[in-house]
PDB file of N, CA and C in Angstrom:
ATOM      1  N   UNK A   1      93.296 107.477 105.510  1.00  0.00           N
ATOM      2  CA  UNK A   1      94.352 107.870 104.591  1.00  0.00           C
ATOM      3  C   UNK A   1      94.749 106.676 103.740  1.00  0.00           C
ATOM      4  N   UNK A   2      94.858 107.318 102.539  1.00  0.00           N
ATOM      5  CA  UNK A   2      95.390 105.683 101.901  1.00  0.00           C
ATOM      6  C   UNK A   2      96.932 105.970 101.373  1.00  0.00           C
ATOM      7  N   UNK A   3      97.933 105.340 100.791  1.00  0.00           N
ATOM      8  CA  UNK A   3      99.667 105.202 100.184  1.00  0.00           C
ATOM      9  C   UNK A   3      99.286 105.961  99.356  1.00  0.00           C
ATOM     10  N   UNK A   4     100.264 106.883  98.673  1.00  0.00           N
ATOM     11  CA  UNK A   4     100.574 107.649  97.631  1.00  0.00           C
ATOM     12  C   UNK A   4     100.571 106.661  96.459  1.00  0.00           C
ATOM     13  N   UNK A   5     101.331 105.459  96.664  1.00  0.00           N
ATOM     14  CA  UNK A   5     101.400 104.668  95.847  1.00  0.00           C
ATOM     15  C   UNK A   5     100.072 103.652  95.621  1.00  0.00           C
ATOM     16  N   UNK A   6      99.465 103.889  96.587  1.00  0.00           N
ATOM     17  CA  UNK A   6      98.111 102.857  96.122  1.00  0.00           C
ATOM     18  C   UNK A   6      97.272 104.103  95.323  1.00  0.00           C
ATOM     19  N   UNK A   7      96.747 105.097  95.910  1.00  0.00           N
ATOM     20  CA  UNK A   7      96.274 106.300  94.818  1.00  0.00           C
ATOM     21  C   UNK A   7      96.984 106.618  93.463  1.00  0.00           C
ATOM     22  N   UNK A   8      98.025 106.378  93.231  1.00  0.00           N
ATOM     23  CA  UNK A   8      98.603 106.111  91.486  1.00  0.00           C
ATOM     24  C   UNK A   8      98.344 104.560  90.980  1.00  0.00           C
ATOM     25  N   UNK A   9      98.431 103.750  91.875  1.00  0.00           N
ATOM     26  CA  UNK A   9      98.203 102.137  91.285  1.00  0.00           C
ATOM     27  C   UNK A   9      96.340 101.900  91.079  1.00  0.00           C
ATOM     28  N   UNK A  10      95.427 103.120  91.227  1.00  0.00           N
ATOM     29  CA  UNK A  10      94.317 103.232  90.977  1.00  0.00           C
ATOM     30  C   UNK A  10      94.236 104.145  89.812  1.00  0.00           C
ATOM     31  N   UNK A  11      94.925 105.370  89.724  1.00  0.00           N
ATOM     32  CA  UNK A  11      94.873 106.189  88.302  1.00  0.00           C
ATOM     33  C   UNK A  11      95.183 105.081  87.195  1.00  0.00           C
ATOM     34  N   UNK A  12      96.388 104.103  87.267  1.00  0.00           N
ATOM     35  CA  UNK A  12      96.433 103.475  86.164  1.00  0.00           C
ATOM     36  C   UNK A  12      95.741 102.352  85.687  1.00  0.00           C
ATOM     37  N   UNK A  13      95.179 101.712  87.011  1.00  0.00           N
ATOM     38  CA  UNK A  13      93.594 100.753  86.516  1.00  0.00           C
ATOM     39  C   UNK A  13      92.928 101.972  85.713  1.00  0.00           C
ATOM     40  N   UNK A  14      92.552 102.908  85.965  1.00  0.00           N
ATOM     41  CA  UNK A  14      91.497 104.157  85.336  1.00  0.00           C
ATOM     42  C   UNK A  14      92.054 103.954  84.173  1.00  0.00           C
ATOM     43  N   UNK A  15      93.445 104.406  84.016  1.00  0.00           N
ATOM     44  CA  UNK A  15      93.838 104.811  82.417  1.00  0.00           C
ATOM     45  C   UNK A  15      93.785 103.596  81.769  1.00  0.00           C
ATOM     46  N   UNK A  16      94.061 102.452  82.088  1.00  0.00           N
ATOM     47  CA  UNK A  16      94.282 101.578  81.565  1.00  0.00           C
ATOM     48  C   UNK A  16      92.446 100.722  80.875  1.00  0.00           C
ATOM     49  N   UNK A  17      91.621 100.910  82.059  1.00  0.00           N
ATOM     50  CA  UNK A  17      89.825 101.329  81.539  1.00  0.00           C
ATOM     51  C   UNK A  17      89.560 102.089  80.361  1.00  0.00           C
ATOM     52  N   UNK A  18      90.188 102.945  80.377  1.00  0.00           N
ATOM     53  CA  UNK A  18      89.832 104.042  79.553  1.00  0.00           C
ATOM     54  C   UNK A  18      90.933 103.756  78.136  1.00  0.00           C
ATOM     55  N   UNK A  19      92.112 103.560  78.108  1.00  0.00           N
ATOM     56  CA  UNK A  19      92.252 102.421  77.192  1.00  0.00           C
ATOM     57  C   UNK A  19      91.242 101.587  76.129  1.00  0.00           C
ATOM     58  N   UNK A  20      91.301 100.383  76.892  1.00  0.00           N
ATOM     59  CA  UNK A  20      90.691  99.447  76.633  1.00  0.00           C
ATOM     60  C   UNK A  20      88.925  99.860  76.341  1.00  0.00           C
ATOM     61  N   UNK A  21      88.472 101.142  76.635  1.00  0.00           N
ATOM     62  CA  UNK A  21      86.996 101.448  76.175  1.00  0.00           C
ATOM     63  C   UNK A  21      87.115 102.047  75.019  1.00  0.00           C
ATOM     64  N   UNK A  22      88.522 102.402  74.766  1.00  0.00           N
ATOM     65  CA  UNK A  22      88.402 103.415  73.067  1.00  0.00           C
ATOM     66  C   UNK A  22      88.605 102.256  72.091  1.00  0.00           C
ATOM     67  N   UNK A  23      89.142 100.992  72.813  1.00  0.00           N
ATOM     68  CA  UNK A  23      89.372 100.226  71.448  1.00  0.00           C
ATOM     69  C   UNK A  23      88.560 100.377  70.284  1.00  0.00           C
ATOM     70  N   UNK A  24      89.041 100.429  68.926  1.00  0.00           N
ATOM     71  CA  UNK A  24      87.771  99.991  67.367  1.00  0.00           C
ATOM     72  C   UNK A  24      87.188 101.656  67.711  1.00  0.00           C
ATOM     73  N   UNK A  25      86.909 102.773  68.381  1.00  0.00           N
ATOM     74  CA  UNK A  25      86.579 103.901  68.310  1.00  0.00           C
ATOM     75  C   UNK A  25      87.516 104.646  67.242  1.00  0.00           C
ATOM     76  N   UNK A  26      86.281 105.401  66.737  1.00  0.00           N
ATOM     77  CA  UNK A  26      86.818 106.575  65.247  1.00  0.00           C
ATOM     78  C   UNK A  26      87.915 107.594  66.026  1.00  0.00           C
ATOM     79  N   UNK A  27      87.212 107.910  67.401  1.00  0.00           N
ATOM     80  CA  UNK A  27      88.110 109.039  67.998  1.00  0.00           C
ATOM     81  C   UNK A  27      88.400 108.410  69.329  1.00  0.00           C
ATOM     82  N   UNK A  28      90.339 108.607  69.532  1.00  0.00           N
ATOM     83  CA  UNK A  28      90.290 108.151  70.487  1.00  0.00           C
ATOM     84  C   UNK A  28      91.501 110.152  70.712  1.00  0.00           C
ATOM     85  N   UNK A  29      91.772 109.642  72.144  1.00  0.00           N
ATOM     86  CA  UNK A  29      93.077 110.598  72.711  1.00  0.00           C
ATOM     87  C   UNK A  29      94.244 110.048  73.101  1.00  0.00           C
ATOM     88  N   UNK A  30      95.365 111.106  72.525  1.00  0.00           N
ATOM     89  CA  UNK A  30      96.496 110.224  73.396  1.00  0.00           C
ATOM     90  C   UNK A  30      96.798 111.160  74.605  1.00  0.00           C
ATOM     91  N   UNK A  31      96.927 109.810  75.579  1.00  0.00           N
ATOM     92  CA  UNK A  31      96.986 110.339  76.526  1.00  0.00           C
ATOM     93  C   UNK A  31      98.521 111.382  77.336  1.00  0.00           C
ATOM     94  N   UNK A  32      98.381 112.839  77.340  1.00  0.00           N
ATOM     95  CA  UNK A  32      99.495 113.442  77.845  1.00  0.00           C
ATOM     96  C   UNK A  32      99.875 113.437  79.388  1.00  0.00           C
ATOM     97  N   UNK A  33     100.686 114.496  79.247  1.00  0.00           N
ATOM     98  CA  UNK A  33     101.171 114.057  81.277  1.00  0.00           C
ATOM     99  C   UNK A  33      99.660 114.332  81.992  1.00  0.00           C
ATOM    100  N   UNK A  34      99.565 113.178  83.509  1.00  0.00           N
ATOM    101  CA  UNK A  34      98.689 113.851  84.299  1.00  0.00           C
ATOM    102  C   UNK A  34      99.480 113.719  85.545  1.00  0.00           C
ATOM    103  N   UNK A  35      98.894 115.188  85.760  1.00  0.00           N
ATOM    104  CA  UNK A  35      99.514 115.827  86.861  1.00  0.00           C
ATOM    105  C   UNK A  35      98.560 115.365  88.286  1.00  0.00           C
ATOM    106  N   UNK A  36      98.982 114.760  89.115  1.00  0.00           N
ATOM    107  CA  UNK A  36      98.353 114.412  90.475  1.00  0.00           C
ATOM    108  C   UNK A  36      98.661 115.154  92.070  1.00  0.00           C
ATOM    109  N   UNK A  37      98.191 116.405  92.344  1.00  0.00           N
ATOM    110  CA  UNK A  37      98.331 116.917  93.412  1.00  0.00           C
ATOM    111  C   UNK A  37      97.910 116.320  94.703  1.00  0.00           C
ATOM    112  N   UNK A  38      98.290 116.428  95.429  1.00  0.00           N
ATOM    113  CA  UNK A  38      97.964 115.636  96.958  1.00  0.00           C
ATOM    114  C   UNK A  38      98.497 116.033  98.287  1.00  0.00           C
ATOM    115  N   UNK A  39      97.381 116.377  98.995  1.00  0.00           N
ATOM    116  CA  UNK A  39      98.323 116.670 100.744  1.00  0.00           C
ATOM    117  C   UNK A  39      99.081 115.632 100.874  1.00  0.00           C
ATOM    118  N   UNK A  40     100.115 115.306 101.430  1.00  0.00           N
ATOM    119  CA  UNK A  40     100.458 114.055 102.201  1.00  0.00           C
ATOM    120  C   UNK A  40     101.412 114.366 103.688  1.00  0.00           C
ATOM    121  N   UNK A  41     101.155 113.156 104.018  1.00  0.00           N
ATOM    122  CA  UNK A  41     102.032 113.583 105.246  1.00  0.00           C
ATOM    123  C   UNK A  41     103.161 112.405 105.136  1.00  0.00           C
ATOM    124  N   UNK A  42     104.318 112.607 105.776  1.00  0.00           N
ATOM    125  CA  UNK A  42     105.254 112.247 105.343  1.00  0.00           C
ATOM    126  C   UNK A  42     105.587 111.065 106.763  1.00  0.00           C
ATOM    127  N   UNK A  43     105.808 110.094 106.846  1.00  0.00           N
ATOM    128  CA  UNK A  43     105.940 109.074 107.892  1.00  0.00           C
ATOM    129  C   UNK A  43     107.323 108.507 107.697  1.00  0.00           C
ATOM    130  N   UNK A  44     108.137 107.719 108.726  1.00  0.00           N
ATOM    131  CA  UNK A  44     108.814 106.907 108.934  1.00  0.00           C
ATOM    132  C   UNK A  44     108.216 105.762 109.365  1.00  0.00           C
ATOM    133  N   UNK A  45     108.104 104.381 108.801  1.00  0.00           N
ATOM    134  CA  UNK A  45     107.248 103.176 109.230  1.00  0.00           C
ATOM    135  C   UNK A  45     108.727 102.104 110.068  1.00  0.00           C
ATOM    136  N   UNK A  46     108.674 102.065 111.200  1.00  0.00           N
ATOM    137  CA  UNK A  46     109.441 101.089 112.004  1.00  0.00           C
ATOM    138  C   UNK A  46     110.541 101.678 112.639  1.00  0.00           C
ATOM    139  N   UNK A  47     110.649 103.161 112.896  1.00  0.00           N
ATOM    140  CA  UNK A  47     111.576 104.083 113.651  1.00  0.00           C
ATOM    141  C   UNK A  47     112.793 104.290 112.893  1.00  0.00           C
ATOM    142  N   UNK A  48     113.848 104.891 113.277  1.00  0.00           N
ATOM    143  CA  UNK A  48     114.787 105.854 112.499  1.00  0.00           C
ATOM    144  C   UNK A  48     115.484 104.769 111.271  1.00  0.00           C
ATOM    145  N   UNK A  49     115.217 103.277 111.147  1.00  0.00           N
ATOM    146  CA  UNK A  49     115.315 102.730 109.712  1.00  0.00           C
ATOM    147  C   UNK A  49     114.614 101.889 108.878  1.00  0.00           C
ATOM    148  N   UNK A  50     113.253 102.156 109.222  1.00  0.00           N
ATOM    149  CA  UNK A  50     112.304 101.655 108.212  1.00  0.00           C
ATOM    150  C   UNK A  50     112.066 102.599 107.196  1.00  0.00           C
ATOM    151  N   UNK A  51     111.342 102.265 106.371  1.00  0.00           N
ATOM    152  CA  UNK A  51     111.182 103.147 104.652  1.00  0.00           C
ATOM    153  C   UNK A  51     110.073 104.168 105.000  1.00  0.00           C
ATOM    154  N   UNK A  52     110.631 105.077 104.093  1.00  0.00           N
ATOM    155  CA  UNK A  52     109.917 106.473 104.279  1.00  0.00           C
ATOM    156  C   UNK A  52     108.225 106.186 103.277  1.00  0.00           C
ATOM    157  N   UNK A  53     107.168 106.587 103.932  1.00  0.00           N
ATOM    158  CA  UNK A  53     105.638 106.333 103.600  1.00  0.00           C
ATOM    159  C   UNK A  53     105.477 107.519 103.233  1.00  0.00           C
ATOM    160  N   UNK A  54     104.441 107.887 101.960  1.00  0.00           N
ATOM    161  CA  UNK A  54     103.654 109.061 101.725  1.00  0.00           C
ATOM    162  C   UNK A  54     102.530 108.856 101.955  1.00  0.00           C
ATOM    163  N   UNK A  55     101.412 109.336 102.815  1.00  0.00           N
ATOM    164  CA  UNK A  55     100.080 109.131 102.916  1.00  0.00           C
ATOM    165  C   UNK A  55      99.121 110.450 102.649  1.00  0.00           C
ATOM    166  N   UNK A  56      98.369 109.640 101.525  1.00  0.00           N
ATOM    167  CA  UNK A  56      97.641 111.122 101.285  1.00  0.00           C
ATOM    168  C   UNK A  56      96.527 111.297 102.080  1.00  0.00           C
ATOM    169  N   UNK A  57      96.075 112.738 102.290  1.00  0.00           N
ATOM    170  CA  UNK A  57      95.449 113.228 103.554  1.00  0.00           C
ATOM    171  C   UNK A  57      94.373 113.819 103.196  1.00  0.00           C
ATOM    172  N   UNK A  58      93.161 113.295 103.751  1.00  0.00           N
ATOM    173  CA  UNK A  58      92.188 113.776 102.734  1.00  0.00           C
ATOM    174  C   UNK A  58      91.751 115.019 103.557  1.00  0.00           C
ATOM    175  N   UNK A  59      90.715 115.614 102.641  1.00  0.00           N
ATOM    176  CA  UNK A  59      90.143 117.056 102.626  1.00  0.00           C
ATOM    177  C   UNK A  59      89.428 117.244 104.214  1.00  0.00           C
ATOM    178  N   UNK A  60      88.739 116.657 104.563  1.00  0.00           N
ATOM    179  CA  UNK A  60      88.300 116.338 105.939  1.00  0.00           C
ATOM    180  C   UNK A  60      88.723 115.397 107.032  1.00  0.00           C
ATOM    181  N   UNK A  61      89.976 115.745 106.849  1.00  0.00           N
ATOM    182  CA  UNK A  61      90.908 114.761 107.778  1.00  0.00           C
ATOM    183  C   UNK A  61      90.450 114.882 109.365  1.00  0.00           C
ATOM    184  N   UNK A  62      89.436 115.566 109.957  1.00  0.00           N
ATOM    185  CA  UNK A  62      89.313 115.791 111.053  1.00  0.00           C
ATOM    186  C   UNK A  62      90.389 116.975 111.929  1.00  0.00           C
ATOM    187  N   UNK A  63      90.842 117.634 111.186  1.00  0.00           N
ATOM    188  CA  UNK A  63      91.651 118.561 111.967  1.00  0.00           C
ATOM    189  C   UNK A  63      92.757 117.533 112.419  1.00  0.00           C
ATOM    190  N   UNK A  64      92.949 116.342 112.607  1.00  0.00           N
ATOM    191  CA  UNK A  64      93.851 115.765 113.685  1.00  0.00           C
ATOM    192  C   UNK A  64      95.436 116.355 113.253  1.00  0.00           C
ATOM    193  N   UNK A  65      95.540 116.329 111.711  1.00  0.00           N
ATOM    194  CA  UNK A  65      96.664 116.369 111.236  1.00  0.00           C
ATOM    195  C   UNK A  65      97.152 118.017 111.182  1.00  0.00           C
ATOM    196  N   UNK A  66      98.364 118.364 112.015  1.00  0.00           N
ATOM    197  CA  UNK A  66      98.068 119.999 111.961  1.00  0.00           C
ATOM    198  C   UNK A  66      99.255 120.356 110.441  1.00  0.00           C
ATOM    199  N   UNK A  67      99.234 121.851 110.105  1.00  0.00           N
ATOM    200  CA  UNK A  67      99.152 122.107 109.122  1.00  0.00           C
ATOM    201  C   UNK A  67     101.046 121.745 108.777  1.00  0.00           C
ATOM    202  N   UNK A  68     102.201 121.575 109.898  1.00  0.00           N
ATOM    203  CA  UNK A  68     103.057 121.539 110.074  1.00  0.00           C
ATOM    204  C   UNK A  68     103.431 119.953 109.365  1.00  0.00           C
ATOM    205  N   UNK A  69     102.481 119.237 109.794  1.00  0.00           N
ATOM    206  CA  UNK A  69     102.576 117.765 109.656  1.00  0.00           C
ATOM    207  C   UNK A  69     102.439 117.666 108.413  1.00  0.00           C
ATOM    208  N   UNK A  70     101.877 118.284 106.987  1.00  0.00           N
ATOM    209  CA  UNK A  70     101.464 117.550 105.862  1.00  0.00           C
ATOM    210  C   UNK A  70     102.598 118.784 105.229  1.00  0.00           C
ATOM    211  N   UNK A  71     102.199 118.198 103.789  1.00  0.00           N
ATOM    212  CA  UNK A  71     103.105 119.016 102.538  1.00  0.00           C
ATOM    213  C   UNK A  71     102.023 118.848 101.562  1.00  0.00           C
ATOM    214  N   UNK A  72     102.145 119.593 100.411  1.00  0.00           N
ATOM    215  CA  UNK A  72     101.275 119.633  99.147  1.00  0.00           C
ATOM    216  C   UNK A  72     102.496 118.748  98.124  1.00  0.00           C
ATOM    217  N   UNK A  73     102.110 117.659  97.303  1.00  0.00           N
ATOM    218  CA  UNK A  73     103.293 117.365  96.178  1.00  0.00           C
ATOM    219  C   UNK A  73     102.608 117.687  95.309  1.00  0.00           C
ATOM    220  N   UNK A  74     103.110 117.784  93.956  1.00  0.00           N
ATOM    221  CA  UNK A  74     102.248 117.012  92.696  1.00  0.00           C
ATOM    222  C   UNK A  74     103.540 116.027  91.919  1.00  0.00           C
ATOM    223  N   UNK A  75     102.854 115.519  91.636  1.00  0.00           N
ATOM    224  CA  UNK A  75     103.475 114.238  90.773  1.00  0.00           C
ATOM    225  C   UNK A  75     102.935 114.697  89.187  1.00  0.00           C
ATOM    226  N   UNK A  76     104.079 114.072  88.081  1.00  0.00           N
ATOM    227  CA  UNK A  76     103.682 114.339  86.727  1.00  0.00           C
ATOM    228  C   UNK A  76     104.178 113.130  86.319  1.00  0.00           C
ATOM    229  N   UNK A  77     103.145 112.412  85.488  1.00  0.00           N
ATOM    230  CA  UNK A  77     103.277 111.379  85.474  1.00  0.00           C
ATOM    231  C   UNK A  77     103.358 111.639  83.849  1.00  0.00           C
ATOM    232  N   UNK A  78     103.956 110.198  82.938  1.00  0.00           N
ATOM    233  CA  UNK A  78     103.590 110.382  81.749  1.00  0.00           C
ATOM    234  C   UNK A  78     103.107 108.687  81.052  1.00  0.00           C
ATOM    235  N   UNK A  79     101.826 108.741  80.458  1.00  0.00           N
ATOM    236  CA  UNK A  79     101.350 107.581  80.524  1.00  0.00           C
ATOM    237  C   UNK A  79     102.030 107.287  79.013  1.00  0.00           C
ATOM    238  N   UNK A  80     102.672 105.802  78.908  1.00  0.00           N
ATOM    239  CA  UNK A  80     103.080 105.276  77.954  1.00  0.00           C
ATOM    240  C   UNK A  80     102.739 103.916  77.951  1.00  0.00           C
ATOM    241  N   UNK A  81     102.081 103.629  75.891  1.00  0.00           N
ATOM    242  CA  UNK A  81     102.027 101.506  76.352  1.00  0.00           C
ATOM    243  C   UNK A  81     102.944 101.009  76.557  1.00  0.00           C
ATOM    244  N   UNK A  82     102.730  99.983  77.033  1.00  0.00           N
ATOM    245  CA  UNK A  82     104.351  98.988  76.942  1.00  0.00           C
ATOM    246  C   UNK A  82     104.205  97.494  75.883  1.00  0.00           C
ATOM    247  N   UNK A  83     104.489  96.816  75.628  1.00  0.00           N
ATOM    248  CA  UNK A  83     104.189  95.413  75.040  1.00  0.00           C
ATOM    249  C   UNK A  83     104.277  94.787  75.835  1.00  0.00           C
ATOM    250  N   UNK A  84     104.397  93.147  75.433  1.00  0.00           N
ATOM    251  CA  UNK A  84     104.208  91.991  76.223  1.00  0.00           C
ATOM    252  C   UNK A  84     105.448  91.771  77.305  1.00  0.00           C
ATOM    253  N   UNK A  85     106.362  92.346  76.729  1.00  0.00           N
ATOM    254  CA  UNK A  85     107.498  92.400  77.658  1.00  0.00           C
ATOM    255  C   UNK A  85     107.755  93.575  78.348  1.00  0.00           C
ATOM    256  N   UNK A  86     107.581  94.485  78.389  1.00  0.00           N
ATOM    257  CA  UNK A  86     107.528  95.752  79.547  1.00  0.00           C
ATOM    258  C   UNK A  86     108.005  96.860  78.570  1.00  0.00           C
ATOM    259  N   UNK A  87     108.370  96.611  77.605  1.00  0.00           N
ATOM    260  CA  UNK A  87     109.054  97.728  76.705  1.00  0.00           C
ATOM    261  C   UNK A  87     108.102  99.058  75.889  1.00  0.00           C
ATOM    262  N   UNK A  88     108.724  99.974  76.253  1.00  0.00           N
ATOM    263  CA  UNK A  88     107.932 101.228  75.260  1.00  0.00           C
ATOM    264  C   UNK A  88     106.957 100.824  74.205  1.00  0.00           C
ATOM    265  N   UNK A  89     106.212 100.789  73.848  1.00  0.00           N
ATOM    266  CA  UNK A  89     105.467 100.461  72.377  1.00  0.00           C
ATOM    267  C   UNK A  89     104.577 101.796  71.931  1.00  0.00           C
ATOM    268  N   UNK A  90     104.785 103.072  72.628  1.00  0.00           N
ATOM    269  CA  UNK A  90     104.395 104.055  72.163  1.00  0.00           C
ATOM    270  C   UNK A  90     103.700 105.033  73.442  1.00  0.00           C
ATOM    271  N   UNK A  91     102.650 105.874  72.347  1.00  0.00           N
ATOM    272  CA  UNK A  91     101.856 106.556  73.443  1.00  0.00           C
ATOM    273  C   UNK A  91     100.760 105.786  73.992  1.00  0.00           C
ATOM    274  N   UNK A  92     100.304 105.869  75.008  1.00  0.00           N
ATOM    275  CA  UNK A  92      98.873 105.735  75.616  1.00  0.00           C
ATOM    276  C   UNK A  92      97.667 105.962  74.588  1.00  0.00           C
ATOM    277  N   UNK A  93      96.755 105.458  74.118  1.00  0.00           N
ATOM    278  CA  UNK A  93      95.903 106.020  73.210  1.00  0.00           C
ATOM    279  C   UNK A  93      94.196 105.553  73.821  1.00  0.00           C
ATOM    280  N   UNK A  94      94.047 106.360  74.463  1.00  0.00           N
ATOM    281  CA  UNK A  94      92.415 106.746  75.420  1.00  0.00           C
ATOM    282  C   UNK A  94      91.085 106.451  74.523  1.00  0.00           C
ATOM    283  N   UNK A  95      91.287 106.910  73.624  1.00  0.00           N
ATOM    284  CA  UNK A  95      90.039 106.679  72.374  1.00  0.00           C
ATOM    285  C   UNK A  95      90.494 107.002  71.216  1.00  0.00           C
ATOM    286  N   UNK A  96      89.717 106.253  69.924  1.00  0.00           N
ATOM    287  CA  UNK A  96      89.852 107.050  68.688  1.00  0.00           C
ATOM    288  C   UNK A  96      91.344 106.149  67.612  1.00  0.00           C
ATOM    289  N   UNK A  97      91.395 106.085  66.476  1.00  0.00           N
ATOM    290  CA  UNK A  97      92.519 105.721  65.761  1.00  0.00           C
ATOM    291  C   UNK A  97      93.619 106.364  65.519  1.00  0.00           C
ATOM    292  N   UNK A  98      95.234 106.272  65.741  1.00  0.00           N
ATOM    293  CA  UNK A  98      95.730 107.352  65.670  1.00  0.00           C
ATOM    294  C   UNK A  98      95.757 108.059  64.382  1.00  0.00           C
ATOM    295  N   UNK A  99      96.707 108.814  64.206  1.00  0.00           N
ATOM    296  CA  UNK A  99      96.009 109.840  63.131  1.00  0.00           C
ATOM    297  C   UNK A  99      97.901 110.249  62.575  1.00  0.00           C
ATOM    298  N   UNK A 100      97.966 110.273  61.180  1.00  0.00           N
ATOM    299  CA  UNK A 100      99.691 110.790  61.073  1.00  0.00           C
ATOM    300  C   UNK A 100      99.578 111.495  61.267  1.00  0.00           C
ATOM    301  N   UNK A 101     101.142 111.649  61.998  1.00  0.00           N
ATOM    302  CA  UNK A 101     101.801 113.151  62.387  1.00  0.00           C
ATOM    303  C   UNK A 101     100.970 113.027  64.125  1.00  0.00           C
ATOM    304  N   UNK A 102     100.426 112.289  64.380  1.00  0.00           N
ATOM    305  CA  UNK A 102      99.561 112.653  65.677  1.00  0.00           C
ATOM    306  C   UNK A 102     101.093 111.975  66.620  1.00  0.00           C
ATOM    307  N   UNK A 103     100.943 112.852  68.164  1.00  0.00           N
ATOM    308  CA  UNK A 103     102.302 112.433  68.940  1.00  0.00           C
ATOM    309  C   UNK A 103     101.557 112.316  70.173  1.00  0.00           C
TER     310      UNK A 103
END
């Protein structure tokens, strides 16, 4: 099983690839919400006051995990650039030049 949060801190290496491959491309996309579904099972790490863990549960988990133990989420994420300082600088743009009127 790997963190909920390490499986999104891998979508955005991806988006951020995919970025950086449209650069100087005629057509790129901007990128809209992606939606990330996932079993997870829900943990307490260090007994009744350590921080609550999401672990996602994969498709062939071995049966160990019964059906009581996990939940389905989805997450909607919305990819935006930022600049050098962390701030908004627009949409995500995947490939291609933007285009007016394009959002």
């Amino acid at each position: 099983m790997i963190e909920l949060s390490e499986m999104i801190r891998e979508l955005r290496r991806e988006l951020t690839s995919a970025m950086a491959d449209g650069e100087g491309r005629a057509l790129r996309f901007e990128a809209g919400p992606v939606e990330v579904e996932a079993a997870v099972e829900v943990g307490r790490e260090g007994g009744g006051s350590g921080r609550v863990r999401f672990w996602v549960v994969e498709a062939g988990a071995e049966g160990r995990l019964t059906r009581a133990a996990t939940q389905r989420i989805t997450v909607t994420l919305q990819p935006v650039r930022t600049d050098e300082d962390g701030r908004p600088a627009g949409p995500a743009l995947i490939a291609g030049d933007e285009a007016d009127g394009e959002r």
